[in-house]
N, C-alpha and C. Protein backbone atom coordinates (compact mmCIF):
# COMPACT_ATOMS: atom_id res chain seq x y z
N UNK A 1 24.92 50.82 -9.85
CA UNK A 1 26.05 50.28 -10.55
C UNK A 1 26.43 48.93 -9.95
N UNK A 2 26.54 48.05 -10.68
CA UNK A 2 26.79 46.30 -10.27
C UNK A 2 28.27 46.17 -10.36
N UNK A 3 28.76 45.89 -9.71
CA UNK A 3 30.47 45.85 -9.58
C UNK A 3 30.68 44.49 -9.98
N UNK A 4 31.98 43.97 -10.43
CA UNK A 4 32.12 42.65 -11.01
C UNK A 4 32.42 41.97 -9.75
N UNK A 5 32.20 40.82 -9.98
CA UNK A 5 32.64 39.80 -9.06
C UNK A 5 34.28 39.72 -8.38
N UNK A 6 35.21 40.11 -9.35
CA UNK A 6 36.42 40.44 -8.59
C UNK A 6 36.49 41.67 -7.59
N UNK A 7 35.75 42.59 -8.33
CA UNK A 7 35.79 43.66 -7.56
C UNK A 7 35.01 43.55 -6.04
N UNK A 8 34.23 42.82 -5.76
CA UNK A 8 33.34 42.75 -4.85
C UNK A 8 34.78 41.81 -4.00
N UNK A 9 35.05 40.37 -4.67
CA UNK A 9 36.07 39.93 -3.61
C UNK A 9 37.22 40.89 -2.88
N UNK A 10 37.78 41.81 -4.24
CA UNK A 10 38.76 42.75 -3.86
C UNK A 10 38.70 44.22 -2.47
N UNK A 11 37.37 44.35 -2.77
CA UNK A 11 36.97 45.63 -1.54
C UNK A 11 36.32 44.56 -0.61
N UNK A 12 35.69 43.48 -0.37
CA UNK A 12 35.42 42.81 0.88
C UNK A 12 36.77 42.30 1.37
N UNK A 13 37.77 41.70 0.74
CA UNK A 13 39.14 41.31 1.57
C UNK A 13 39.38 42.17 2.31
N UNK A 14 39.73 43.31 1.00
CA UNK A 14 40.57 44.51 1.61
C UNK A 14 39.92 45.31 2.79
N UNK A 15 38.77 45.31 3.09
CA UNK A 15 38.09 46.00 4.14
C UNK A 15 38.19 45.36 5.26
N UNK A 16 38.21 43.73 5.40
CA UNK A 16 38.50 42.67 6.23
C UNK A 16 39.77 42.77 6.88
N UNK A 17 40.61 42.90 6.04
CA UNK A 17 42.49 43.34 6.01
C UNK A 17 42.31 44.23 7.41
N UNK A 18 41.61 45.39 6.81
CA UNK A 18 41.85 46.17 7.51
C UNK A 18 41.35 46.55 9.01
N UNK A 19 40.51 45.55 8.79
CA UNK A 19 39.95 45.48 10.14
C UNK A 19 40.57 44.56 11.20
N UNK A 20 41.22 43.23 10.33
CA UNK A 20 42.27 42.64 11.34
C UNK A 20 43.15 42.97 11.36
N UNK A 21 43.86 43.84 10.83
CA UNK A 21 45.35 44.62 11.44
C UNK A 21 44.84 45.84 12.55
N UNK A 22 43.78 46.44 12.67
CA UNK A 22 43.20 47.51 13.41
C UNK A 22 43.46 46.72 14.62
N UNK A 23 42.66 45.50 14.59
CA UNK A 23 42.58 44.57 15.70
C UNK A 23 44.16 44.03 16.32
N UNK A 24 44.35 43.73 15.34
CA UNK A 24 45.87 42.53 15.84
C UNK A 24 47.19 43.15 15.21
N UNK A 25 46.91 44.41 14.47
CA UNK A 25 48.50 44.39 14.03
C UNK A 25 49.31 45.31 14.91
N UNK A 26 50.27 45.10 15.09
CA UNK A 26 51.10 45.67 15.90
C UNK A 26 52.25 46.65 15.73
N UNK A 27 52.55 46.80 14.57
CA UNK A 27 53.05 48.26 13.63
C UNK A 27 52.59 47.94 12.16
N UNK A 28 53.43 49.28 11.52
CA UNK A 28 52.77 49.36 10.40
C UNK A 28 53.23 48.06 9.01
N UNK A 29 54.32 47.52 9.05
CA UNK A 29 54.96 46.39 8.73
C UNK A 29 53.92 45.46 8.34
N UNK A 30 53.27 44.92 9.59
CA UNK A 30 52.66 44.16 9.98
C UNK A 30 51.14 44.05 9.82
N UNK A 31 50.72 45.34 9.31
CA UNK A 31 49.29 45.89 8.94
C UNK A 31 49.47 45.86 7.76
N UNK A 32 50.33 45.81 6.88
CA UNK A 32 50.25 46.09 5.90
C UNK A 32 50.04 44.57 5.16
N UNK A 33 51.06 43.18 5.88
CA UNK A 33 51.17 42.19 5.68
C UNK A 33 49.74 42.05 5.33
N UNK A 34 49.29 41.81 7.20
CA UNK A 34 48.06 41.33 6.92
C UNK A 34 46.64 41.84 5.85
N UNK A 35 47.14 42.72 5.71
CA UNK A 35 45.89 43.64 4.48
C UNK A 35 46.21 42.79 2.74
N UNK A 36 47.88 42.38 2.89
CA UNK A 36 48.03 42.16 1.81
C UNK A 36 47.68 40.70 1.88
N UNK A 37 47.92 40.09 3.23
CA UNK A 37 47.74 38.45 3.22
C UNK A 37 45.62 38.08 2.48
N UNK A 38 45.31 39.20 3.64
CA UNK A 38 43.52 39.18 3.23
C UNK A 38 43.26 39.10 1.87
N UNK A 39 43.64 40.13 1.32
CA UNK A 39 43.52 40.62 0.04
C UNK A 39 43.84 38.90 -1.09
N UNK A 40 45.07 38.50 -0.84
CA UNK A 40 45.85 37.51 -1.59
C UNK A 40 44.48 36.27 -1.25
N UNK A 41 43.98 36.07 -0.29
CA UNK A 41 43.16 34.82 0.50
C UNK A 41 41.74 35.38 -0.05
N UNK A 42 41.49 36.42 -0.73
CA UNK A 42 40.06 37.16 -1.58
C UNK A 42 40.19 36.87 -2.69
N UNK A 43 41.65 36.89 -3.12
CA UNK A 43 41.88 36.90 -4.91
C UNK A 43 42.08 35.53 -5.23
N UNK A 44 42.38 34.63 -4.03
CA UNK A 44 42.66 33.16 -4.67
C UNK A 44 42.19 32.36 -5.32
N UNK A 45 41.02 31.94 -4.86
CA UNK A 45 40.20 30.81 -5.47
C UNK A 45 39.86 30.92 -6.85
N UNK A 46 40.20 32.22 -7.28
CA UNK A 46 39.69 32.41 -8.80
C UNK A 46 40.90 32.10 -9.85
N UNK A 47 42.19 31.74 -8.80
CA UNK A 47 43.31 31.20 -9.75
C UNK A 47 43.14 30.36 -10.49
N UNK A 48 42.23 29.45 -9.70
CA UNK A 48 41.90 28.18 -11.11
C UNK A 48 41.60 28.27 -12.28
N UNK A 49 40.92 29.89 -12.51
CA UNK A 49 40.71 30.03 -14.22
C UNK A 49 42.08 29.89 -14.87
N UNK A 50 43.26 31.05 -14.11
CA UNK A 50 44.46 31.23 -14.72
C UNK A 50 45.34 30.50 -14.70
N UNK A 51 45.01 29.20 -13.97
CA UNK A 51 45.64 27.74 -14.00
C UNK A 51 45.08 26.48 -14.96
N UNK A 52 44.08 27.25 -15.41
CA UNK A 52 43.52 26.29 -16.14
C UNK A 52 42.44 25.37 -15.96
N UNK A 53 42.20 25.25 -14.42
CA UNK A 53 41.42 24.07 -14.03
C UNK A 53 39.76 24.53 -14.03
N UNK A 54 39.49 25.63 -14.72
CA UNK A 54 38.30 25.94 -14.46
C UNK A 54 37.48 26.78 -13.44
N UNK A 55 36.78 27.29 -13.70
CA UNK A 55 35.64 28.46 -12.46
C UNK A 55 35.22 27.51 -11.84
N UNK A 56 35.65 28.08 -10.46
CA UNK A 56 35.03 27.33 -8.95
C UNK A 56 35.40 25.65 -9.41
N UNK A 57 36.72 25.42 -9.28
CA UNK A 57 37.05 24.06 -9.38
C UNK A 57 36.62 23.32 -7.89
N UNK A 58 36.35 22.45 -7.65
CA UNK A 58 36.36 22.12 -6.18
C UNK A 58 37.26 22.47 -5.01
N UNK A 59 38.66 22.26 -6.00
CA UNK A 59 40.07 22.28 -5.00
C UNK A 59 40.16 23.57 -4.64
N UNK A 60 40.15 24.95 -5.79
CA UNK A 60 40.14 25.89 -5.49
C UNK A 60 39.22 26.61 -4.59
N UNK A 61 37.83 26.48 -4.91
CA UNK A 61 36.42 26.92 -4.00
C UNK A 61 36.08 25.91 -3.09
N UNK A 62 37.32 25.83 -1.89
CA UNK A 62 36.08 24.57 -1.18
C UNK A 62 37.74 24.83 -0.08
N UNK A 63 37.21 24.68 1.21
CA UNK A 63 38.29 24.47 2.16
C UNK A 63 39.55 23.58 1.93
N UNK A 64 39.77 23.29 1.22
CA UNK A 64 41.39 22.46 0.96
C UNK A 64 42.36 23.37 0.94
N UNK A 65 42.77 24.21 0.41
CA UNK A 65 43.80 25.42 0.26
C UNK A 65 43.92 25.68 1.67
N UNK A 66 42.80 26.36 2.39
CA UNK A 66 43.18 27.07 3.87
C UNK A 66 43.38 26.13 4.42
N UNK A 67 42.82 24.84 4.81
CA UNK A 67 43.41 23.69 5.97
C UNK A 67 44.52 23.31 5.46
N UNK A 68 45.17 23.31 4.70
CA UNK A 68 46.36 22.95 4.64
C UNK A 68 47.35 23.98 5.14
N UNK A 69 47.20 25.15 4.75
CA UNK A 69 47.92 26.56 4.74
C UNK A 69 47.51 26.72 6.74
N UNK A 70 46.62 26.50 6.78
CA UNK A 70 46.01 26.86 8.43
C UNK A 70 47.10 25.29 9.27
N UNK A 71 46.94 23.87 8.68
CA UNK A 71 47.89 23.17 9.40
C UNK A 71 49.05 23.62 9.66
N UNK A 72 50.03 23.83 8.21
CA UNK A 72 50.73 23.66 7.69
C UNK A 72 52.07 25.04 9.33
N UNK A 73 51.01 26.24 8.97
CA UNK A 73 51.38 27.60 9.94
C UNK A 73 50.08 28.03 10.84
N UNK A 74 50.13 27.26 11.67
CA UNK A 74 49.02 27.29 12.48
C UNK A 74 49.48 28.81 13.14
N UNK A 75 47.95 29.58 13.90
CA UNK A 75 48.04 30.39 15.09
C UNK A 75 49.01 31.90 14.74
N UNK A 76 49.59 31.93 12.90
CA UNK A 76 50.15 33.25 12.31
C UNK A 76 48.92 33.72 11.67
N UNK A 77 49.13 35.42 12.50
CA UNK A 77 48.31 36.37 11.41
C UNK A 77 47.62 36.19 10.69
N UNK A 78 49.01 36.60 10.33
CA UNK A 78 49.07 36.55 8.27
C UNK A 78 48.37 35.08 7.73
N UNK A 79 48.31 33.97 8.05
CA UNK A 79 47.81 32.48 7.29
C UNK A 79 46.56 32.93 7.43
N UNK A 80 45.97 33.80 9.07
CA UNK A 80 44.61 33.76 9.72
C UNK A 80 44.43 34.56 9.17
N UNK A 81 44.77 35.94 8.21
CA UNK A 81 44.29 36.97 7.55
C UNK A 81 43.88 36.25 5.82
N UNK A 82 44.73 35.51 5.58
CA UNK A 82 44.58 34.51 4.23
C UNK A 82 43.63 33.99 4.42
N UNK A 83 43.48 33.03 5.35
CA UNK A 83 42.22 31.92 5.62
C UNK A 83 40.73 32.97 5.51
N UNK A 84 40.63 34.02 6.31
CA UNK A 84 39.72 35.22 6.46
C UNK A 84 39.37 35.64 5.16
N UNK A 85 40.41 36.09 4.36
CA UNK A 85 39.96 36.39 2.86
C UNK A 85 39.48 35.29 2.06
N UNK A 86 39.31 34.34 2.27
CA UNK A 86 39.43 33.18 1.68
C UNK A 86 37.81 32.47 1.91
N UNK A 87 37.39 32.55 3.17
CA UNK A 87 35.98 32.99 3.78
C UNK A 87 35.66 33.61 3.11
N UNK A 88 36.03 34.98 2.83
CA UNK A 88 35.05 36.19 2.54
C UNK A 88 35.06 35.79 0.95
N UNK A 89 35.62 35.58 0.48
CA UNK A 89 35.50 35.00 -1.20
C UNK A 89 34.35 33.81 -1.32
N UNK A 90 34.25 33.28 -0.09
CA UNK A 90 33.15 31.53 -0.50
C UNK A 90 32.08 32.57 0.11
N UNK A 91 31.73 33.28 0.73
CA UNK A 91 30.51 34.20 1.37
C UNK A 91 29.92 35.07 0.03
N UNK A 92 30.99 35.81 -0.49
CA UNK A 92 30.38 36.40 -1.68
C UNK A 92 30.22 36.36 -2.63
N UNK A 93 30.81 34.42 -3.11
CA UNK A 93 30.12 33.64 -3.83
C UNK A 93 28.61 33.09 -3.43
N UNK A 94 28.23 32.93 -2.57
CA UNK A 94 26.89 32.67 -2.31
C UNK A 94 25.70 33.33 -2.84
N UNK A 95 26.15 34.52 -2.93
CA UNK A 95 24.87 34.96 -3.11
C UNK A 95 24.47 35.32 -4.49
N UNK A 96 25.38 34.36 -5.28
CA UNK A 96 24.69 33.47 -6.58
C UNK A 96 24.20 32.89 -6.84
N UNK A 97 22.83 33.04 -7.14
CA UNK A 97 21.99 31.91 -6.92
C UNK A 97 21.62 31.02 -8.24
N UNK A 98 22.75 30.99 -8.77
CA UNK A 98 23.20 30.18 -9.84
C UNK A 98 24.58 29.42 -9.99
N UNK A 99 25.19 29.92 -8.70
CA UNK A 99 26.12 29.28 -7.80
C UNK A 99 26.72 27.91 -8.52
N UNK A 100 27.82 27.64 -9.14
CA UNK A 100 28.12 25.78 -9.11
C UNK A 100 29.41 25.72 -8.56
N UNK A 101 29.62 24.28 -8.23
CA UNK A 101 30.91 24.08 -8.20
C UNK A 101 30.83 23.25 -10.09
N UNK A 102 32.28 23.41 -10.58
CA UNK A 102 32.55 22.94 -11.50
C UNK A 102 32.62 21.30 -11.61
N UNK A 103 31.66 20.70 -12.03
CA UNK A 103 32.02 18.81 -12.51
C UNK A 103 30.84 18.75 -11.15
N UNK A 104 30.37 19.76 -10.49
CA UNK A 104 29.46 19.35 -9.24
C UNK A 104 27.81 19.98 -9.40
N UNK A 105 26.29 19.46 -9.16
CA UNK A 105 25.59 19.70 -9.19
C UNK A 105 25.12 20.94 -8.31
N UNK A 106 24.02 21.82 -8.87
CA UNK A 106 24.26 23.16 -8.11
C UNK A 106 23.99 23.09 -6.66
N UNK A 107 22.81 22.14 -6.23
CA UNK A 107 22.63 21.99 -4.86
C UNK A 107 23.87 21.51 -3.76
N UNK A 108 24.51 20.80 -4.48
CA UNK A 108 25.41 19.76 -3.97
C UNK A 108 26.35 21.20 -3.86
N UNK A 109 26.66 21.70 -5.01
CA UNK A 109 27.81 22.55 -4.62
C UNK A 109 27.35 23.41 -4.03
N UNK A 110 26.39 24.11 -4.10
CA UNK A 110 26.35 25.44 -3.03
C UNK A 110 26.31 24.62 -1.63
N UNK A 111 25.77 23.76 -1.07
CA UNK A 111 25.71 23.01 0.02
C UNK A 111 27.13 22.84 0.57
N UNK A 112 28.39 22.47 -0.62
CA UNK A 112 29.48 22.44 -0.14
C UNK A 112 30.11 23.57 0.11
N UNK A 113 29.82 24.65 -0.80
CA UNK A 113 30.41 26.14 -0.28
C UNK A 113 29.95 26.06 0.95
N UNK A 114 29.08 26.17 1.61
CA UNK A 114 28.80 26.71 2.73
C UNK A 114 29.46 26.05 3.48
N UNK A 115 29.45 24.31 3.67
CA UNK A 115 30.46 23.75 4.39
C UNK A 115 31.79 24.34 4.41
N UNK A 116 32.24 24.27 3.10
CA UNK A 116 33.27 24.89 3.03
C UNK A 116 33.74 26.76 3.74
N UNK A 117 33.02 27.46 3.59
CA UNK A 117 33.13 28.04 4.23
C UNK A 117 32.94 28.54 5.51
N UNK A 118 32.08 27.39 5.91
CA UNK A 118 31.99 27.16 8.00
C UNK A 118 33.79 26.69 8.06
N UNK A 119 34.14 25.61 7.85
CA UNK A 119 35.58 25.53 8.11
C UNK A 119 36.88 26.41 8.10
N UNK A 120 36.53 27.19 6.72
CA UNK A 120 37.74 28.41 6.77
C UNK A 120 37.52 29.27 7.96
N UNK A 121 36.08 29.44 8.46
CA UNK A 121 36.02 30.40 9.67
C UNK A 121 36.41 29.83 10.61
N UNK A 122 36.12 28.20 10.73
CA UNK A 122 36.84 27.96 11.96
C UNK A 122 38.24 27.72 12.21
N UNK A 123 38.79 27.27 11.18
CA UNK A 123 40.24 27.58 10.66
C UNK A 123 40.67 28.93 11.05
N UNK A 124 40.00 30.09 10.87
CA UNK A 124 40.84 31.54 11.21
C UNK A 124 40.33 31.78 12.79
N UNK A 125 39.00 30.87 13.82
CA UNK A 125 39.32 31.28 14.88
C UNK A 125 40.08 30.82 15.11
N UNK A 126 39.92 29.65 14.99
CA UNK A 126 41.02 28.57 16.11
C UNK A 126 40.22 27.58 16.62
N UNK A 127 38.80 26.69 16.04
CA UNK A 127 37.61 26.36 16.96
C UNK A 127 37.94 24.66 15.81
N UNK A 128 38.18 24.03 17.16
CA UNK A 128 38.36 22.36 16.59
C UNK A 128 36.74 22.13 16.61
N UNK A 129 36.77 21.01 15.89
CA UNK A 129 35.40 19.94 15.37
C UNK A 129 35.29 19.35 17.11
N UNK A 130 36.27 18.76 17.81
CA UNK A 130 35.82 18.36 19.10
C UNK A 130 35.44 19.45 19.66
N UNK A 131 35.40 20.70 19.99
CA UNK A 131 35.03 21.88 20.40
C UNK A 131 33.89 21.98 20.15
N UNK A 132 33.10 21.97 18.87
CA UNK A 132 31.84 22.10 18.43
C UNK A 132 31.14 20.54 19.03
N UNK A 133 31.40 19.68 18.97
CA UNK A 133 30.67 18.83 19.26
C UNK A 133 30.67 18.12 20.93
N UNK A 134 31.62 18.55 21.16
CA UNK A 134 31.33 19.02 23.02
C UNK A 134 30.55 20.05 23.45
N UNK A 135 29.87 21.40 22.70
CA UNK A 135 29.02 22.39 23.07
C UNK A 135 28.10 22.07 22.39
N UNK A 136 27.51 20.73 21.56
CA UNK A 136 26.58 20.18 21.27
C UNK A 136 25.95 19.26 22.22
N UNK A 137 27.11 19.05 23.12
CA UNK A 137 26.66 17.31 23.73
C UNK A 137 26.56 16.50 23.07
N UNK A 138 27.52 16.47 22.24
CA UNK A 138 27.70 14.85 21.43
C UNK A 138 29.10 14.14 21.84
């Protein structure tokens, strides 16, 4: 049985959720946030249909949303449980291998998902660009 594409974002958030409140939540309040923050950061990027702007708009599928949301409330949970779902949504877009970004060529865009989704991960550790390129030796 092939599950739809929401459904696949919806049980990978939610399983994610639950694994960072196992980890980091600290009552039940707070587990629940973060399950719901994951979940909300799984279901997002696909707002752009219901906004109008189109499947996999750039703005929506591509790290802009979480670096702002990750500046904006750095080092909370809940943003780092969003940003996390938000990952896991550009990850299980990938493995479309018909993959686009919208107004963008398919190479170009799957090339940028992936960028895009190296950043949301480093956005939810906490790992700056000078960080990476000091354990490069550059």
């Amino acid at each position: 049985m092939k599950l739809s594409r929401q459904s696949e974002h919806l049980i990978v958030s939610t399983l994610l959720g639950i694994l960072l409140s196992l980890l980091f939540g600290h009552n039940l309040a707070e587990d629940f946030l973060i399950v719901v923050a994951c979940v909300f950061g799984g279901l997002f990027p696909d707002f752009d249909q219901k906004l109008g702007f189109g499947h996999r708009n750039p703005i929506f599928h591509s790290f802009l949303i979480p670096t702002i949301v990750g500046i904006a409330l750095p080092k909370i949970i809940v943003v780092r449980a969003f940003t996390l779902g938000y990952g896991a949504h550009m990850i299980t877009d990938l493995d479309n291998p018909k993959q686009t970004w919208r107004y963008i060529k398919q190479t170009t865009g799957t090339a940028l998902l992936w960028v895009s989704m190296i950043i949301v991960l480093m956005l939810f550790f906490d790992i700056s660009f000078y960080e990476i390129l000091r354990v490069l030796g550059a």
